[in-house]
Protein backbone atom coordinates (compact mmCIF):
# COMPACT_ATOMS: atom_id res chain seq x y z
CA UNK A 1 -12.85 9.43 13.90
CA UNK A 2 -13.11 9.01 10.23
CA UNK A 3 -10.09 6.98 7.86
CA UNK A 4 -10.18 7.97 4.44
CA UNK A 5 -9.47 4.59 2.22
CA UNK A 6 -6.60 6.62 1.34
CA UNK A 7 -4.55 6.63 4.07
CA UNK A 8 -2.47 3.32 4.42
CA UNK A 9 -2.06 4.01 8.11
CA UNK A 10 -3.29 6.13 10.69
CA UNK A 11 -0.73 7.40 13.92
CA UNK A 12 -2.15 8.02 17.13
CA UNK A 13 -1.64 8.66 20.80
CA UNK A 14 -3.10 7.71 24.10
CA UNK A 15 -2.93 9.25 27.21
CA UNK A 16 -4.26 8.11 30.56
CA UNK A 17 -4.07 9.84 33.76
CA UNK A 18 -5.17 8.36 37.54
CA UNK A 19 -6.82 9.98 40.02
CA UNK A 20 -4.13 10.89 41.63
CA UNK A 21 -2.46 12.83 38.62
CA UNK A 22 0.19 9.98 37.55
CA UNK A 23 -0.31 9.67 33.61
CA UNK A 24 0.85 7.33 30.95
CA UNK A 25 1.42 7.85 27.43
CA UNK A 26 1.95 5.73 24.29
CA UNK A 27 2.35 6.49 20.64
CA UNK A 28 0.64 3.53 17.97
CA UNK A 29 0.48 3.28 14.77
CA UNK A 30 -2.96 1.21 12.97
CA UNK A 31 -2.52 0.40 9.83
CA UNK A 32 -5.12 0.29 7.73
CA UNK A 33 -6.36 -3.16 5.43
CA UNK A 34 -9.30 -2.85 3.12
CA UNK A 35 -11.38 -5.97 3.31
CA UNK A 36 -10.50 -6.96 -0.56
CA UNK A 37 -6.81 -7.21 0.30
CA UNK A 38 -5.88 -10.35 1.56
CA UNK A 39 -2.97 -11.18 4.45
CA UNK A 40 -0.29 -13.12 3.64
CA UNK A 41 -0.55 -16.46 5.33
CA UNK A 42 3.29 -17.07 5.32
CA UNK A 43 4.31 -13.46 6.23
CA UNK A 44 1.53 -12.23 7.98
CA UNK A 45 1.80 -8.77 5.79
CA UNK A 46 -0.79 -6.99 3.64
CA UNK A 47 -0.03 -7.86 0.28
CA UNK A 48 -1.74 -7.69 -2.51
CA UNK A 49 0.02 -7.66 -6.53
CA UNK A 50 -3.05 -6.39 -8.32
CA UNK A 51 -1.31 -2.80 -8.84
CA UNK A 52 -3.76 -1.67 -11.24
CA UNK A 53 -6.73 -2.62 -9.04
CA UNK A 54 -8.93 -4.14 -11.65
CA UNK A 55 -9.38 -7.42 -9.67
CA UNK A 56 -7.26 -9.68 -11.17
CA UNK A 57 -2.93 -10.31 -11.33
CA UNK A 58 -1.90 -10.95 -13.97
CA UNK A 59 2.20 -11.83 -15.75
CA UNK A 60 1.67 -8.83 -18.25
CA UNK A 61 -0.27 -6.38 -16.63
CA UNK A 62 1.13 -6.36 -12.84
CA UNK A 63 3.55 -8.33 -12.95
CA UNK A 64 5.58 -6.23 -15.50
CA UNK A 65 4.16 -3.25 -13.88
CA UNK A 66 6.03 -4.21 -10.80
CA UNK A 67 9.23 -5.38 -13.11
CA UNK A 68 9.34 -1.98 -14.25
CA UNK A 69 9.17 0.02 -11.35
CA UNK A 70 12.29 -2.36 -10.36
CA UNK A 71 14.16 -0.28 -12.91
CA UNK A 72 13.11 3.11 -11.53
CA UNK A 73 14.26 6.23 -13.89
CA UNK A 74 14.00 4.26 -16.95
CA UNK A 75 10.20 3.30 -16.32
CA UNK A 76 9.20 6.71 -14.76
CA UNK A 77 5.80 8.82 -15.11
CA UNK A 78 3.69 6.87 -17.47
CA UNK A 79 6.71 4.62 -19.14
CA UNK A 80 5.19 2.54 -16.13
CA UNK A 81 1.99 1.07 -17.16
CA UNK A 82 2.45 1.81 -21.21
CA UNK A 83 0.68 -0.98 -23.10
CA UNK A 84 0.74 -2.86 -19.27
CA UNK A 85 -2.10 -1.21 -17.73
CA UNK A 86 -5.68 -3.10 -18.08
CA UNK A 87 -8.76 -1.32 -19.42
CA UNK A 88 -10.32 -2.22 -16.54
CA UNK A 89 -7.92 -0.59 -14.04
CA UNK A 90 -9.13 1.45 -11.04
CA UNK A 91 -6.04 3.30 -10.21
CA UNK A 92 -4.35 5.77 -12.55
CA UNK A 93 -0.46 5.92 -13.32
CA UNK A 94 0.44 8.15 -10.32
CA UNK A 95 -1.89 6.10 -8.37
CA UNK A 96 0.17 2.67 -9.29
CA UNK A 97 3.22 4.62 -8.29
CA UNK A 98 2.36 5.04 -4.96
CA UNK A 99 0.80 1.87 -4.15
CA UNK A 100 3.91 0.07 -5.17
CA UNK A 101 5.73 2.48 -2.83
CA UNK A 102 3.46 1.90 0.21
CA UNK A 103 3.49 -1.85 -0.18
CA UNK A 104 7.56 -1.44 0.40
CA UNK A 105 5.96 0.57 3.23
CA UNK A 106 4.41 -2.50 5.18
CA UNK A 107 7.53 -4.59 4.41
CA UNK A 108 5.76 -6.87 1.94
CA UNK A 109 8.27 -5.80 -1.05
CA UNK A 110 11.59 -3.99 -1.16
CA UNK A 111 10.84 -2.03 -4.70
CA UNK A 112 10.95 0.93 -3.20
């Protein structure tokens, strides 16, 4: 089984069944941590405030990033990362978007 580095988390099933036809079933979910992101040592969660992915966290680059998706609507589409974003940055716009909204996902932030 193959996980793209896209996919945050991956849900899957097992099934067992004895020889003598009695089965059990249970549903898991595996989430996925790439080996750059770091666990939080106090909560335990993947967390990781370099939104733009070029490396570094910074106060005016991510951090206002993140500010400004606090606001929503008023720093929607590209609003978000104008004159924020580093030259350097691996993700796009979109792409900042929805890693901010996964890592409300994993319970490390509540800005989604």
């Amino acid at each position: 089984m193959r996980i793209l580095r896209s996919q945050s988390s991956l849900n899957i099933r097992l099934k067992t069944t004895d020889s003598g036809g009695l089965s059990c079933e249970e549903s898991f979910i595996l989430y996925v941590i790439n080996q750059e992101e770091k666990i939080d040592q106090i909560t335990g969660e993947l967390f990781n405030l370099d939104v733009e992915g070029d490396g570094s966290v910074t106060p005016l680059g991510d951090g206002l990033i993140v500010t400004r998706r606090l606001f929503r609507s008023a720093f929607a589409e590209d609003a978000l990362t104008s004159k924020a974003i580093s030259n350097d940055a691996t993700r796009t716009t979109d792409e900042i978007h929805e890693y901010i909204a996964e890592m409300s996902d994993v319970g490390s932030a509540a800005i989604n």
